[in-house]
N, C-alpha and C. Protein backbone atom coordinates (compact mmCIF):
# COMPACT_ATOMS: atom_id res chain seq x y z
N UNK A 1 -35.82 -45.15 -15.82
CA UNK A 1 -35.06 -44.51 -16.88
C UNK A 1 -33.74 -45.26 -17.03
N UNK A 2 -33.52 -45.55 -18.19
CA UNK A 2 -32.15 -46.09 -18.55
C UNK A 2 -30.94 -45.53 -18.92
N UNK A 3 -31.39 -43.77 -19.23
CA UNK A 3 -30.32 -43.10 -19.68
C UNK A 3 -29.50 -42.84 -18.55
N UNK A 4 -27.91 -42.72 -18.86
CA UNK A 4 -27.03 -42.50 -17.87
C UNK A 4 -25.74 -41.37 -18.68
N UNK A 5 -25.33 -40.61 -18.09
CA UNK A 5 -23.74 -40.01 -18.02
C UNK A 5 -22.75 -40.76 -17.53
N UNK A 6 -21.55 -41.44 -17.83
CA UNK A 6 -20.79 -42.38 -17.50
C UNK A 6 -19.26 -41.44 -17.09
N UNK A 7 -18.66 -40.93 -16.12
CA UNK A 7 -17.34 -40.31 -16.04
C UNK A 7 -16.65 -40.95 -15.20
N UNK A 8 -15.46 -41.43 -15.72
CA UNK A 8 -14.32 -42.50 -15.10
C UNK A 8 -13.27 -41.74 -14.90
N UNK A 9 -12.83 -41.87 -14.00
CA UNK A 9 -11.22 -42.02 -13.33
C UNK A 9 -11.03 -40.23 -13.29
N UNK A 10 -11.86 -39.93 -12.41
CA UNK A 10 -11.09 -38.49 -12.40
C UNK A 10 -10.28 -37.85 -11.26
N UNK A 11 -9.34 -37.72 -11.08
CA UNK A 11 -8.12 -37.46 -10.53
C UNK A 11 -8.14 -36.16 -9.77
N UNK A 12 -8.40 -36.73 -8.62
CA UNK A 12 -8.33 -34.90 -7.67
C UNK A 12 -7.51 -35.51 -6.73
N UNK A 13 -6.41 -34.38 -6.24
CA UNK A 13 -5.78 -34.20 -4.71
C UNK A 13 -6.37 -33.42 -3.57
N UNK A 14 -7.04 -34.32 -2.53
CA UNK A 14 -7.91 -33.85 -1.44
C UNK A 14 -7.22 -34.33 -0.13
N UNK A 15 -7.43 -33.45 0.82
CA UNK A 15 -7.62 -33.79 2.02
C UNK A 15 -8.50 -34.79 2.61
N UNK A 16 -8.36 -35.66 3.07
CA UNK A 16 -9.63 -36.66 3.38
C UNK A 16 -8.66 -38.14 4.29
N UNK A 17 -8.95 -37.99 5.28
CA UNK A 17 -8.55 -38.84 6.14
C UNK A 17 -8.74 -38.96 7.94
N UNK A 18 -8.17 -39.97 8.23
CA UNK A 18 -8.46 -39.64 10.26
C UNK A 18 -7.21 -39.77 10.64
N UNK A 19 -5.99 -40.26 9.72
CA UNK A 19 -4.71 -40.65 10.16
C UNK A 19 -3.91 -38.78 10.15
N UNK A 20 -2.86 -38.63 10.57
CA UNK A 20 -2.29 -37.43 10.93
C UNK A 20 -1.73 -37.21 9.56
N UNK A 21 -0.67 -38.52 8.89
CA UNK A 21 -0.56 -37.94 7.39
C UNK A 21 -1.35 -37.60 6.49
N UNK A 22 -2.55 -38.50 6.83
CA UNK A 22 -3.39 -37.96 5.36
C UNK A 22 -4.27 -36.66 6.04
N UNK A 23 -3.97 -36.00 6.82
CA UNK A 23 -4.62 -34.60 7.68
C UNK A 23 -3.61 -33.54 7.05
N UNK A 24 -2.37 -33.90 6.64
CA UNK A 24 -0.97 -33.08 6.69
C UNK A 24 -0.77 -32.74 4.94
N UNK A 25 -1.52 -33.57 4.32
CA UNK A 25 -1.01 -33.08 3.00
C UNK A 25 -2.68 -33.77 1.89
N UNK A 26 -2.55 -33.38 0.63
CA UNK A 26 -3.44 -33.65 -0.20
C UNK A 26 -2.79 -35.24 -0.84
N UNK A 27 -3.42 -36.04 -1.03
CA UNK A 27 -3.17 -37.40 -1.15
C UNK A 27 -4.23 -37.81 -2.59
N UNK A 28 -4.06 -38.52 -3.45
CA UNK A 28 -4.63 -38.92 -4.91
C UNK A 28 -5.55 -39.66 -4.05
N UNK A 29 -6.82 -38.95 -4.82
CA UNK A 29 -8.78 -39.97 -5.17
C UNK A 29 -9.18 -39.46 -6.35
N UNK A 30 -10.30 -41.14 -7.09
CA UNK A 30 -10.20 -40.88 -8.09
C UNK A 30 -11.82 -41.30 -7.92
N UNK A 31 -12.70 -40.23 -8.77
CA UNK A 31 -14.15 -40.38 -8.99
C UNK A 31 -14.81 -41.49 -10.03
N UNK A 32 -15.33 -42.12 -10.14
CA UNK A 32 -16.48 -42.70 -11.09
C UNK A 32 -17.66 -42.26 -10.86
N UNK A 33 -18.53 -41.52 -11.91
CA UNK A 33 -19.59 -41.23 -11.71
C UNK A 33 -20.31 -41.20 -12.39
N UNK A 34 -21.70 -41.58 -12.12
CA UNK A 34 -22.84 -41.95 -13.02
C UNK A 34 -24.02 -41.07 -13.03
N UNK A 35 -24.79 -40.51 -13.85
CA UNK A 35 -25.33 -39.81 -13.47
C UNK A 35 -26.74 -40.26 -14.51
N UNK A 36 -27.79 -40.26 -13.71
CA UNK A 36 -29.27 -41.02 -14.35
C UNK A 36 -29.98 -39.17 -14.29
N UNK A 37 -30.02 -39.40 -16.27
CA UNK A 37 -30.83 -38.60 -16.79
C UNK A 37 -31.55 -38.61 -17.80
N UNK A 38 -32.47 -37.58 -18.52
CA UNK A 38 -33.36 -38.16 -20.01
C UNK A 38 -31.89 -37.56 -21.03
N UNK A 39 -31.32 -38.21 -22.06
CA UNK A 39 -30.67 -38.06 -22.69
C UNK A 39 -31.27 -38.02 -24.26
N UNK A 40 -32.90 -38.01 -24.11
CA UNK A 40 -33.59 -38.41 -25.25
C UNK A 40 -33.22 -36.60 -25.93
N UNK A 41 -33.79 -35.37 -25.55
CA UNK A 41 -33.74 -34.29 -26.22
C UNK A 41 -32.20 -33.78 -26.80
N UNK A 42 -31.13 -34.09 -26.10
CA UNK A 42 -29.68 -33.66 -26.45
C UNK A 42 -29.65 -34.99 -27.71
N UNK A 43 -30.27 -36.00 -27.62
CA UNK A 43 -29.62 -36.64 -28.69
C UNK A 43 -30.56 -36.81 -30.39
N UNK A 44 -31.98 -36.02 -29.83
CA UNK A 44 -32.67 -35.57 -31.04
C UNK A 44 -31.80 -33.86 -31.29
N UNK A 45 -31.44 -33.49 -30.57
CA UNK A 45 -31.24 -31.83 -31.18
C UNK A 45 -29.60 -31.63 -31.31
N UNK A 46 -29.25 -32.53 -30.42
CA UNK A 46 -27.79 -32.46 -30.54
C UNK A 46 -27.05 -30.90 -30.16
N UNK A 47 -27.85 -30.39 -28.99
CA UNK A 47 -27.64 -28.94 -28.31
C UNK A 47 -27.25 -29.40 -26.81
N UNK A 48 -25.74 -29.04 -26.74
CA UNK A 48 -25.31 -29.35 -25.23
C UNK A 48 -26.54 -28.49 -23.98
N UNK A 49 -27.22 -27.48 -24.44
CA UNK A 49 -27.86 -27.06 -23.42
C UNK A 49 -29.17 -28.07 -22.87
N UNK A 50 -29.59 -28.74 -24.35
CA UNK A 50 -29.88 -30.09 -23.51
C UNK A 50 -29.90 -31.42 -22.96
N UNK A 51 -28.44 -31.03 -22.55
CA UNK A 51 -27.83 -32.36 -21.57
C UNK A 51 -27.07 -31.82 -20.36
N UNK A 52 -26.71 -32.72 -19.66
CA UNK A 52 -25.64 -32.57 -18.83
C UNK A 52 -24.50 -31.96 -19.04
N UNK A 53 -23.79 -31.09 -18.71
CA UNK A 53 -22.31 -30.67 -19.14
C UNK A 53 -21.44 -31.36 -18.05
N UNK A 54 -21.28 -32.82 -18.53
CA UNK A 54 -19.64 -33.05 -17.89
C UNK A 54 -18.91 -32.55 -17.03
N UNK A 55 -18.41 -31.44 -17.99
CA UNK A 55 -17.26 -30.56 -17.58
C UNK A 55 -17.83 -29.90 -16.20
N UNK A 56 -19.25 -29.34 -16.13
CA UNK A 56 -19.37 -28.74 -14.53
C UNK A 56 -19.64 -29.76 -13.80
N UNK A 57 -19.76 -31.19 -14.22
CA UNK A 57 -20.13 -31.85 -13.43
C UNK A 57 -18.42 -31.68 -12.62
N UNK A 58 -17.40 -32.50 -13.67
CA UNK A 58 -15.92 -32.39 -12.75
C UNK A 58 -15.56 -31.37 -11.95
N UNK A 59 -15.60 -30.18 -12.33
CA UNK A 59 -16.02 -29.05 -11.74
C UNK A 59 -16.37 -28.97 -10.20
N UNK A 60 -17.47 -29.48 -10.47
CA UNK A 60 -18.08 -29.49 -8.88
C UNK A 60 -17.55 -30.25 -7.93
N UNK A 61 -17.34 -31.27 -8.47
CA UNK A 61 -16.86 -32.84 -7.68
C UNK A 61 -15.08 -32.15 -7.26
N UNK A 62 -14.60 -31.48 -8.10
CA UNK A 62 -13.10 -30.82 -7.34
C UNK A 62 -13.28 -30.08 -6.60
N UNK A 63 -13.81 -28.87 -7.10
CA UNK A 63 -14.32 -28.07 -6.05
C UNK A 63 -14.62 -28.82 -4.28
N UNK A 64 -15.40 -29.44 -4.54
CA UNK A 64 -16.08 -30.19 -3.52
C UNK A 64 -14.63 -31.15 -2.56
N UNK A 65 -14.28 -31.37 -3.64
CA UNK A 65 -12.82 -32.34 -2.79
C UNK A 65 -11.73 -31.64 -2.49
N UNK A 66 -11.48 -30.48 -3.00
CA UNK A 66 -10.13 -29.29 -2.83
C UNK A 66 -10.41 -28.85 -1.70
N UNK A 67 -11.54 -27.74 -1.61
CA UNK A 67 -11.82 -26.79 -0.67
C UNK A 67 -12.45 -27.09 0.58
N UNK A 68 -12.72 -28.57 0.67
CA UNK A 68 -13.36 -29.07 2.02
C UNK A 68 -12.06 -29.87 2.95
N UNK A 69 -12.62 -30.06 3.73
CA UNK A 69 -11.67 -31.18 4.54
C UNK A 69 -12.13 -32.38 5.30
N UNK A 70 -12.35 -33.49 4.78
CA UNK A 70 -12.93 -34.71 5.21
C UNK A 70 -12.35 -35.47 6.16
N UNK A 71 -13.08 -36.09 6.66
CA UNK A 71 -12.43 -37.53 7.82
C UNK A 71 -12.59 -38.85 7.08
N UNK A 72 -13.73 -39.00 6.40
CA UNK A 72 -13.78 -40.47 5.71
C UNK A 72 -14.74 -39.63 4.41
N UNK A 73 -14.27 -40.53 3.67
CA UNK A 73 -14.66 -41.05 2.04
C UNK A 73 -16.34 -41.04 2.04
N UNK A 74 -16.82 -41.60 3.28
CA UNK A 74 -18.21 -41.45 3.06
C UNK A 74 -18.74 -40.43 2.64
N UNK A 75 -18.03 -39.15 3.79
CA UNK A 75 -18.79 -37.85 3.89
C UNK A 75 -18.37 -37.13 2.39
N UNK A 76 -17.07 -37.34 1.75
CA UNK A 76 -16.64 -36.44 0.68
C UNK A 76 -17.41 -37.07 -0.38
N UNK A 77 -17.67 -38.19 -0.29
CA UNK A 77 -18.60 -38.86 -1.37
C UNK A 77 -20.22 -38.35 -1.52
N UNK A 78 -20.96 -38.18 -0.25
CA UNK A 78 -22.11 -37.98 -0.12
C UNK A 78 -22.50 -36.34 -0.09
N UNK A 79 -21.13 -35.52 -0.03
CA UNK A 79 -21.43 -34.15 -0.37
C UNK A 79 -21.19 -34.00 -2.10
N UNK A 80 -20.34 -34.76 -2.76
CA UNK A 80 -19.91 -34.80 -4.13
C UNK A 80 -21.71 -34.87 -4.67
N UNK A 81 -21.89 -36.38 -4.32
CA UNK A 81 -23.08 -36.29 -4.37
C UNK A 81 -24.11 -35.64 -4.75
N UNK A 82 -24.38 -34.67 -3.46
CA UNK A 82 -25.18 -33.83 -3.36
C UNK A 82 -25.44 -32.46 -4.07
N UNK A 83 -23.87 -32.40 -4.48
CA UNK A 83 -23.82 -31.10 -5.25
C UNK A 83 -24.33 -31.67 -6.54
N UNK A 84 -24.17 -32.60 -7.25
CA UNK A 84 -24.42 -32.74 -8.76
C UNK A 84 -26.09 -33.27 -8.92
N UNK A 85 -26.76 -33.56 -7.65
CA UNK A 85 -28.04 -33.66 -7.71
C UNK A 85 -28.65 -32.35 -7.97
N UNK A 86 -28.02 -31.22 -7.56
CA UNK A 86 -28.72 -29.89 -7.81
C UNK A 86 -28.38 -29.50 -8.76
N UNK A 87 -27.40 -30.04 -9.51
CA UNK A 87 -27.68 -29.56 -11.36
C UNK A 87 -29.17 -29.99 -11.71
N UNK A 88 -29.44 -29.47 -12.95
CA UNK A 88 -30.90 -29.32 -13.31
C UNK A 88 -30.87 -30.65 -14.21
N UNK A 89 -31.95 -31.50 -14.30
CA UNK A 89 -31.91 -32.65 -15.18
C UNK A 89 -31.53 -33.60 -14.47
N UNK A 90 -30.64 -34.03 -13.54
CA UNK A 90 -30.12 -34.80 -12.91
C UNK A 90 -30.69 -35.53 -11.44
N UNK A 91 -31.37 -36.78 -12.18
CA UNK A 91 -32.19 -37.62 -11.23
C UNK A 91 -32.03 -38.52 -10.29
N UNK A 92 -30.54 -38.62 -10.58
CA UNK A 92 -29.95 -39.77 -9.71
C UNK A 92 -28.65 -39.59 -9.87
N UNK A 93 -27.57 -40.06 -9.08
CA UNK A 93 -26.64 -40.24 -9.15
C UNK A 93 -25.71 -41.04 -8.05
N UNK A 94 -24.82 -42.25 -8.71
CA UNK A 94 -24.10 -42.79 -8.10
C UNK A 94 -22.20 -42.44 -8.41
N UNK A 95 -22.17 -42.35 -6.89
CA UNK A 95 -20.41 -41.57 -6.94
C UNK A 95 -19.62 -42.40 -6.58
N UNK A 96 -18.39 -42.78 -6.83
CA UNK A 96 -17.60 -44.45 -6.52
C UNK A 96 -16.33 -43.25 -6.51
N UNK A 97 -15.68 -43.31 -4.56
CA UNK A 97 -14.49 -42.84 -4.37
C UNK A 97 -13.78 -43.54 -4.08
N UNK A 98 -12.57 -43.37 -4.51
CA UNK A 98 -11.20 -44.59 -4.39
C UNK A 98 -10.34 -43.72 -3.95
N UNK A 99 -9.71 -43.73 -2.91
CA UNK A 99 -8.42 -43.78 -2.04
C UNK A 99 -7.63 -44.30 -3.14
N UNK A 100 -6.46 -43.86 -3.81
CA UNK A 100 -5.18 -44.62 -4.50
C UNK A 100 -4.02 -44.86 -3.50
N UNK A 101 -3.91 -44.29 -2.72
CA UNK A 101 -2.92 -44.90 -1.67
C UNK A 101 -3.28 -45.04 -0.24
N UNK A 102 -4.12 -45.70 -0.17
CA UNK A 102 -4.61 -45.94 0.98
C UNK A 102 -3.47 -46.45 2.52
N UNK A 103 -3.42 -45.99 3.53
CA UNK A 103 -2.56 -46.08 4.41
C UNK A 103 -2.77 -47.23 5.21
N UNK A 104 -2.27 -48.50 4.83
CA UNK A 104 -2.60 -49.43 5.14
C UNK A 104 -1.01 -50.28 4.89
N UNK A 105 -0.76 -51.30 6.26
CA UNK A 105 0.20 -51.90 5.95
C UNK A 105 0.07 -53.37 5.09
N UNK A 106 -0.37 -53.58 4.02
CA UNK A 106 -0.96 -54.28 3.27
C UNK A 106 -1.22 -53.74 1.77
N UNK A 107 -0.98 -54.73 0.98
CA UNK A 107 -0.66 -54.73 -0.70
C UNK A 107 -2.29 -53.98 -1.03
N UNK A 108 -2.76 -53.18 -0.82
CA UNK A 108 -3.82 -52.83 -1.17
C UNK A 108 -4.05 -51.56 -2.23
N UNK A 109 -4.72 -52.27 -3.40
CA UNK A 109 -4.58 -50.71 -4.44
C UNK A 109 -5.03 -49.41 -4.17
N UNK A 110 -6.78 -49.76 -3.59
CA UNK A 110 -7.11 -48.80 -3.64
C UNK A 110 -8.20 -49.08 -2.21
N UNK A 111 -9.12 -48.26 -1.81
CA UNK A 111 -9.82 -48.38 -0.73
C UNK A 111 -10.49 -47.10 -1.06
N UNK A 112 -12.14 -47.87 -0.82
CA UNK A 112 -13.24 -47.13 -1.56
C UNK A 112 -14.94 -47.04 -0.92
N UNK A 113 -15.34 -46.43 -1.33
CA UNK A 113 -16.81 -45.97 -1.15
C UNK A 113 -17.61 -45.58 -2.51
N UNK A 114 -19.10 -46.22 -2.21
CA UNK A 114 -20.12 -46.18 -3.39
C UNK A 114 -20.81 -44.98 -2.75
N UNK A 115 -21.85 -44.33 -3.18
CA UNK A 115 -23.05 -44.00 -3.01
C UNK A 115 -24.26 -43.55 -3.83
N UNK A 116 -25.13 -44.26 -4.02
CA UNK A 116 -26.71 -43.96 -4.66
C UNK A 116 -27.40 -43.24 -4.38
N UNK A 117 -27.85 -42.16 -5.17
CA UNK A 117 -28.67 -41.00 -4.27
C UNK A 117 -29.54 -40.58 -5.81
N UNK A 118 -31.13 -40.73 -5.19
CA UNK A 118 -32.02 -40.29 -6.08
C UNK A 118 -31.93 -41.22 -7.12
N UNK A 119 -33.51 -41.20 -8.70
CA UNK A 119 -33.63 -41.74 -9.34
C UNK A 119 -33.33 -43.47 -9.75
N UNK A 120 -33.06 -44.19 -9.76
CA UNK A 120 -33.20 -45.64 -9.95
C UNK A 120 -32.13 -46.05 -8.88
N UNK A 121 -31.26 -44.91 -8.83
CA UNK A 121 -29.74 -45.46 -8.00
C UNK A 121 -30.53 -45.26 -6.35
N UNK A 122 -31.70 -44.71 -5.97
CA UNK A 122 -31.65 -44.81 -4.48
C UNK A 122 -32.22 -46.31 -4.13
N UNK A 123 -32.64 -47.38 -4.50
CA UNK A 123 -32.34 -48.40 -4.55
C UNK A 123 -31.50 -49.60 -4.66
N UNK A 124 -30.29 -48.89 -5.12
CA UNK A 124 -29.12 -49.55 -5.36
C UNK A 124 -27.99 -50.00 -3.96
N UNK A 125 -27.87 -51.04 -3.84
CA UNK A 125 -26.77 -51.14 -3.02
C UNK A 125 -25.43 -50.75 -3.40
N UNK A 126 -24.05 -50.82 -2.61
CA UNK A 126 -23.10 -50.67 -2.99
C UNK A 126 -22.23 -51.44 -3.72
């Protein structure tokens, strides 16, 4: 399948780290996410009930990054993940988390994690 949901740069303050500051306060990550689905019926009927809704997708993915508390990017990535695979329609999905201030003594923008899960993306490397 070639159809995809494309959502860039979305902006949550989470807990997620192993260092003591980033344990002590909520720190900026920002989502890219792709989501492999049939986009053929929403775009003959042009009825959001048959497509993806976005909006719960972001939804979930905050939820998921607010109310938890992570050690590494892997795990907040691969539960983000997991939640938007159990929306209905949704066959695959790849989640790209970026650290924006990563705690590093070095010019570094961002510091990040992929993950592919289900439909064309469980083949995908990072």
């Amino acid at each position: 399948m070639g159809d995809r949901i494309e959502l860039r740069g979305l902006r949550v303050m989470a807990i997620c780290g192993v260092l003591a500051e980033e344990r002590s306060r909520p720190q900026p990550f920002a989502f890219d996410i792709d989501l492999e689905c049939d986009l053929g019926p929403a775009g003959r009927t042009d009825d959001l009930a048959d497509t993806i809704d976005y909006a719960e997708v972001c939804d979930r993915i905050v939820r998921v990054a607010v109310e938890g508390r992570y050690s590494l990017m892997e795990r907040l990535a691969e539960v983000a993940a997991e939640s938007i695979l159990a929306l209905d329609g949704v066959e695959g999905v790849s989640v790209l988390l970026m650290k924006l201030r990563p705690p590093v003594g070095h010019d570094l923008s961002t510091a990040g994690v992929r993950v592919n899960r289900g439909g064309s993306f469980a083949g995908e490397g990072p």
